[in-house]
PDB file of N, CA and C in Angstrom:
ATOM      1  N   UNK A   1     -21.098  53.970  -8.015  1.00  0.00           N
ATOM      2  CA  UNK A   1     -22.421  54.156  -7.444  1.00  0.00           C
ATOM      3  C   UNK A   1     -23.409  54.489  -8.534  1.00  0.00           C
ATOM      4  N   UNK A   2     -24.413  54.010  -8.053  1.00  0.00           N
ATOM      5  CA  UNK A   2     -25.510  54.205  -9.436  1.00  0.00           C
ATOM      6  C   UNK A   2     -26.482  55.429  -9.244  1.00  0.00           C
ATOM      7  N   UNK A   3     -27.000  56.059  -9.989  1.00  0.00           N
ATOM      8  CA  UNK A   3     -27.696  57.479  -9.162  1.00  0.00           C
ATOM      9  C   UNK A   3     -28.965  57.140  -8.443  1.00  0.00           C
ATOM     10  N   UNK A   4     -29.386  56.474  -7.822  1.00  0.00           N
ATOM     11  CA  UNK A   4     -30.042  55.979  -6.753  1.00  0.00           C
ATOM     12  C   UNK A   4     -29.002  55.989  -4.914  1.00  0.00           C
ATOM     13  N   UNK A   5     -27.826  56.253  -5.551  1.00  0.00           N
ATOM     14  CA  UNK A   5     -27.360  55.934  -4.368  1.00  0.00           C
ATOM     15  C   UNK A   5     -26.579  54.479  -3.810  1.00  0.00           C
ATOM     16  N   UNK A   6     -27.249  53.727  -4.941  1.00  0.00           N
ATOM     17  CA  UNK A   6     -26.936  52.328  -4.396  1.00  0.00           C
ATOM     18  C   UNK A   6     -25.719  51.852  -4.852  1.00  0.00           C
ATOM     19  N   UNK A   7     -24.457  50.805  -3.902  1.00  0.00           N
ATOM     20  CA  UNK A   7     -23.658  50.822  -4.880  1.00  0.00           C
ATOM     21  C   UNK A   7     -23.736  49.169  -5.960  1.00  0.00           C
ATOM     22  N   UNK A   8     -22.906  49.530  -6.822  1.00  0.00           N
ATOM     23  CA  UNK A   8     -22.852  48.499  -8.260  1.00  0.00           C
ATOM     24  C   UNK A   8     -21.791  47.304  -7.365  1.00  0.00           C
ATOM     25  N   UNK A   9     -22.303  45.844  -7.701  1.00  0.00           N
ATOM     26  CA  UNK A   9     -21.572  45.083  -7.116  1.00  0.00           C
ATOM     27  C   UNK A   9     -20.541  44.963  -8.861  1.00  0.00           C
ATOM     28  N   UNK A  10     -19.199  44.549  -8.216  1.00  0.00           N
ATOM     29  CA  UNK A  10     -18.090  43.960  -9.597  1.00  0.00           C
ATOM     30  C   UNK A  10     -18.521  42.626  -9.016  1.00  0.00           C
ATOM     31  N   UNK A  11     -19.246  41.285 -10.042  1.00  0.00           N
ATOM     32  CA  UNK A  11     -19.526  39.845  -9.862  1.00  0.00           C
ATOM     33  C   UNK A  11     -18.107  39.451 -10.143  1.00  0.00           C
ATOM     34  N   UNK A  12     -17.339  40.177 -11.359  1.00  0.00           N
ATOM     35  CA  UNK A  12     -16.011  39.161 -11.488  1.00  0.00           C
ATOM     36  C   UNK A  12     -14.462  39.911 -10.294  1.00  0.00           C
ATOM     37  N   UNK A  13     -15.167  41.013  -9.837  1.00  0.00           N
ATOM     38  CA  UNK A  13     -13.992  41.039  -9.190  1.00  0.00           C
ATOM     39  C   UNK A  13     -13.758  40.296  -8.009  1.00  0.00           C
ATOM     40  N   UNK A  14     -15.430  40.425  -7.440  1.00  0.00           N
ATOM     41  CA  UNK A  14     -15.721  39.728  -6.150  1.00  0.00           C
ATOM     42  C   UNK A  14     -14.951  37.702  -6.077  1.00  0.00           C
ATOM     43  N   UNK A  15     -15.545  37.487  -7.494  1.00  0.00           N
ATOM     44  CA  UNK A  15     -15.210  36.019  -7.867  1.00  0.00           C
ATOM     45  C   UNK A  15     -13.582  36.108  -7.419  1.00  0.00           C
ATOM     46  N   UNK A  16     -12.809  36.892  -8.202  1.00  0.00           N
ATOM     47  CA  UNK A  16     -11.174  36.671  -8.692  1.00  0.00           C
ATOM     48  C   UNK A  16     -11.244  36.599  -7.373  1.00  0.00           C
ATOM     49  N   UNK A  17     -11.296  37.881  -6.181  1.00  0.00           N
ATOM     50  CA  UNK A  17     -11.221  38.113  -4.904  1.00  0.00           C
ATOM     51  C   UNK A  17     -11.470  36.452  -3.935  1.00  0.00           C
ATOM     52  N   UNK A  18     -12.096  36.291  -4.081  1.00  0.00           N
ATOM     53  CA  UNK A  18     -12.619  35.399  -3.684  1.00  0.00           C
ATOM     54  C   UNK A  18     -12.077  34.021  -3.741  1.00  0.00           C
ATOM     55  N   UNK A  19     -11.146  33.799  -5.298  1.00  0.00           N
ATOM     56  CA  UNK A  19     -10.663  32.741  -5.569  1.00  0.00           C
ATOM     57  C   UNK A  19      -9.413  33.126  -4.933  1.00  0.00           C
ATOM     58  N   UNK A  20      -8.730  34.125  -5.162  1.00  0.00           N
ATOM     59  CA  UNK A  20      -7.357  34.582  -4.733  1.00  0.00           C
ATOM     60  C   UNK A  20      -7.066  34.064  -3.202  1.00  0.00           C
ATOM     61  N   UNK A  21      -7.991  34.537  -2.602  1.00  0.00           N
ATOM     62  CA  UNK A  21      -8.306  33.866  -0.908  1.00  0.00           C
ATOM     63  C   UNK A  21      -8.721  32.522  -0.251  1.00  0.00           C
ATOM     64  N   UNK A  22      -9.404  32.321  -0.854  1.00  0.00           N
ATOM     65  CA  UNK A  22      -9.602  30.730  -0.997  1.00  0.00           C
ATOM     66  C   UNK A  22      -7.771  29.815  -0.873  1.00  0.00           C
ATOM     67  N   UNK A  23      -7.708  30.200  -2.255  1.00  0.00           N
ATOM     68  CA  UNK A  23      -6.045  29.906  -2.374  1.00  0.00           C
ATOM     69  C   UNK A  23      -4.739  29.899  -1.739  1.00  0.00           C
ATOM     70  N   UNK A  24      -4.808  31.372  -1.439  1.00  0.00           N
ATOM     71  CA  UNK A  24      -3.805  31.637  -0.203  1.00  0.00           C
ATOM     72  C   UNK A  24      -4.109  30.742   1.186  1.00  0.00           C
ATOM     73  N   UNK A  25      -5.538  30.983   1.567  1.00  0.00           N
ATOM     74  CA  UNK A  25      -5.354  30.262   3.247  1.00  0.00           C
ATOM     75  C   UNK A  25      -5.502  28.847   2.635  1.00  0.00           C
ATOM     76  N   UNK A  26      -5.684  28.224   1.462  1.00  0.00           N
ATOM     77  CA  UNK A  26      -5.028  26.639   1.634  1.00  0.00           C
ATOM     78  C   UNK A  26      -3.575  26.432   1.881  1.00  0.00           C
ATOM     79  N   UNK A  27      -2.962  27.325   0.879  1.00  0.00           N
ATOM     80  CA  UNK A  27      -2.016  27.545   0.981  1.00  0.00           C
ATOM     81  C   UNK A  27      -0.940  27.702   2.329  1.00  0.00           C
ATOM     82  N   UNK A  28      -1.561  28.354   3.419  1.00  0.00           N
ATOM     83  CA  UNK A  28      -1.222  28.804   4.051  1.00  0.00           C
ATOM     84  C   UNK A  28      -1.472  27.781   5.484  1.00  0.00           C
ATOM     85  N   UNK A  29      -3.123  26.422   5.207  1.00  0.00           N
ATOM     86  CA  UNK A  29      -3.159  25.699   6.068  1.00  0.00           C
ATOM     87  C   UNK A  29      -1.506  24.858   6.296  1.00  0.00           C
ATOM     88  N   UNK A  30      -1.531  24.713   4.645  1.00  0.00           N
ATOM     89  CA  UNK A  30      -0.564  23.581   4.518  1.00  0.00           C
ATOM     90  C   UNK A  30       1.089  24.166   5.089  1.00  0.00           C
ATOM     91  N   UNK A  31       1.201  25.149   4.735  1.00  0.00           N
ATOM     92  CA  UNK A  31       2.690  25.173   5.299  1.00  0.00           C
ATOM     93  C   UNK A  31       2.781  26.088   6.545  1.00  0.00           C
ATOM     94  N   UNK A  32       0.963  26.545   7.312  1.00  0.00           N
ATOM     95  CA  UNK A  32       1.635  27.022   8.051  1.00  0.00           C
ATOM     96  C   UNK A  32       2.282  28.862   8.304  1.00  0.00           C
ATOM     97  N   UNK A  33       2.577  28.976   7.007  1.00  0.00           N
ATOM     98  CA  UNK A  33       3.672  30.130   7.091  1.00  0.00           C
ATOM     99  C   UNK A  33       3.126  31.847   7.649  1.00  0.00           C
ATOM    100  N   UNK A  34       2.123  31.569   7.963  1.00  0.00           N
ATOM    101  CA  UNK A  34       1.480  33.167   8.595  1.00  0.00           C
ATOM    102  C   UNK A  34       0.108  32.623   9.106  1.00  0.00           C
ATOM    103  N   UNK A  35       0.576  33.272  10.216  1.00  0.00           N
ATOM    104  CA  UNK A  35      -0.545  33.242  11.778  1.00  0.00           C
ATOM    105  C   UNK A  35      -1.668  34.448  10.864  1.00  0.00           C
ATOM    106  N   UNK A  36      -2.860  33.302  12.338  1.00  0.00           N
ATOM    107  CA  UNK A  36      -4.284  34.071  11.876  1.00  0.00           C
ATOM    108  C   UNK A  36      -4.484  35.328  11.996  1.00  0.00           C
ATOM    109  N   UNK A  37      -3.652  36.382  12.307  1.00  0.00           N
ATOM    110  CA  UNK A  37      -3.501  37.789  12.440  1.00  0.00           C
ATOM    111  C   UNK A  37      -2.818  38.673  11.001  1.00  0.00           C
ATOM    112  N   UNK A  38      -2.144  37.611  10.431  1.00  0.00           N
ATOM    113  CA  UNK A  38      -1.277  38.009   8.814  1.00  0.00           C
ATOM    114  C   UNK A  38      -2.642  38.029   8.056  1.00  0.00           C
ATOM    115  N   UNK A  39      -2.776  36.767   8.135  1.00  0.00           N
ATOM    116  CA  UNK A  39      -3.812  36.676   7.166  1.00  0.00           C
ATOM    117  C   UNK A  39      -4.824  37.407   7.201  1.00  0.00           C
ATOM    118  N   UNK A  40      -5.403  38.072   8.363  1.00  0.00           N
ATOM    119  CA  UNK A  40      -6.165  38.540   8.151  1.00  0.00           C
ATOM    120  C   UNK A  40      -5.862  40.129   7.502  1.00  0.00           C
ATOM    121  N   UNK A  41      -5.000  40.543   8.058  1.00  0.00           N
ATOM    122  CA  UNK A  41      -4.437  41.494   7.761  1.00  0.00           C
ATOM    123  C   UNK A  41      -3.852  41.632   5.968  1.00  0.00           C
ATOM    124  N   UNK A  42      -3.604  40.069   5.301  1.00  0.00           N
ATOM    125  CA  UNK A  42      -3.536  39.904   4.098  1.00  0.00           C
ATOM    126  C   UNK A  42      -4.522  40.194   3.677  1.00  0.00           C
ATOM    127  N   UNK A  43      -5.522  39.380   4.175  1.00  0.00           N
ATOM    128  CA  UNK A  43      -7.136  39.487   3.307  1.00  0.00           C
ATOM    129  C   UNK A  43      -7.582  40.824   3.059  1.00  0.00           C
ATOM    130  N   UNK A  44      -7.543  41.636   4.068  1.00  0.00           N
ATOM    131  CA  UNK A  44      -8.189  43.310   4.184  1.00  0.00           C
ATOM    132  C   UNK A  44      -7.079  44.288   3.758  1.00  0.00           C
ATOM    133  N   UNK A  45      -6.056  43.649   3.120  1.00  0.00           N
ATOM    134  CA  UNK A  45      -5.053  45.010   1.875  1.00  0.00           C
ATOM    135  C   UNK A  45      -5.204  44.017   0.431  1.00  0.00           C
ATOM    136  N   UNK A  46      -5.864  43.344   0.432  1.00  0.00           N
ATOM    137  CA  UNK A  46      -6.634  42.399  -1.061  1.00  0.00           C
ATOM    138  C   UNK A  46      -7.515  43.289  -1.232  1.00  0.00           C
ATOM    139  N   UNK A  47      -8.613  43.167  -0.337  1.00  0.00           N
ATOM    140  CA  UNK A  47      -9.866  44.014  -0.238  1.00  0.00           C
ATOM    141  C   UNK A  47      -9.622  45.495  -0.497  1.00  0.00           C
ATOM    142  N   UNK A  48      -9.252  45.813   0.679  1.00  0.00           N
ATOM    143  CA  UNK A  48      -8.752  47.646   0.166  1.00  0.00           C
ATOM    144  C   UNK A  48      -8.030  47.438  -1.439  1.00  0.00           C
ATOM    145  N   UNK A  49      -7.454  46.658  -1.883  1.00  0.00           N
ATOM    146  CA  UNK A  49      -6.741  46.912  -2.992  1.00  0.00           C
ATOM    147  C   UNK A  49      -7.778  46.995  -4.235  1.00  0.00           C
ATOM    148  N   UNK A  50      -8.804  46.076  -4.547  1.00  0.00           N
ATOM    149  CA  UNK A  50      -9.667  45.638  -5.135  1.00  0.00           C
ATOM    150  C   UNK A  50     -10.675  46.619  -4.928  1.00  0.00           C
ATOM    151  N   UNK A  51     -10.612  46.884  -4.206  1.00  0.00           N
ATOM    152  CA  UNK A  51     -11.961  48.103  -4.133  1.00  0.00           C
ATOM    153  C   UNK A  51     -11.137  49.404  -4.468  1.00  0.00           C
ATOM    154  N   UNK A  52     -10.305  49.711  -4.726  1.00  0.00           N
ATOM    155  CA  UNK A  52      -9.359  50.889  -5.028  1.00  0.00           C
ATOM    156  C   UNK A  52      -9.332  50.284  -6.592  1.00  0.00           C
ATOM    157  N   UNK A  53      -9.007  49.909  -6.736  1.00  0.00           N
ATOM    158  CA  UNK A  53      -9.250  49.407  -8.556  1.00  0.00           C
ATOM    159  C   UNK A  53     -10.768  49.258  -9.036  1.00  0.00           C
ATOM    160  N   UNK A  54     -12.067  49.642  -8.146  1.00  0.00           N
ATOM    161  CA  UNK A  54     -12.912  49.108  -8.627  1.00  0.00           C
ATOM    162  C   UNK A  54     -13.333  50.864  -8.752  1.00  0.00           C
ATOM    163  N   UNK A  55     -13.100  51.564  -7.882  1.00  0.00           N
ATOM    164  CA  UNK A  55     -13.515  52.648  -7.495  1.00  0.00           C
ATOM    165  C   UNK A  55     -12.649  53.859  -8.428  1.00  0.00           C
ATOM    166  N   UNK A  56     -11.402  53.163  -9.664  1.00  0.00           N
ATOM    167  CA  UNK A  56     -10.784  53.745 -10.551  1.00  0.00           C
ATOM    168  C   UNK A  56     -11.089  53.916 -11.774  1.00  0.00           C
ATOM    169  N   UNK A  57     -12.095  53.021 -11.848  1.00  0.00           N
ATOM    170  CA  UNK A  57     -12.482  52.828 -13.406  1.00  0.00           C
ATOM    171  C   UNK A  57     -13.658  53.448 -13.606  1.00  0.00           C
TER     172      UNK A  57
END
């Protein structure tokens, strides 16, 4: 957080984040292997994870 209050976006974490997910649900059109409830549930312990590493440094 910046002392305004406001918070600091990470541009490259958001990107990696972003590519990482992208990836997986192609991944995941093609074979299938986890219903739209995994994934989502994948996507938001990415997120919590990434923001726990962002919020460490």
């Amino acid at each position: 957080m910046s002392n305004n209050g406001e918070l600091e976006i990470n541009e490259k974490a958001i990107d990696r984040l972003k590519k990482t997910i992208v990836i997986k649900e192609n991944r995941n059109l093609k074979t299938g292997s986890l219903s739209d409830a995994q994934m989502v549930a994948w996507i938001k312990k990415k997120i919590e994870e990434e923001v726990k590493c962002c919020l460490n440094q």
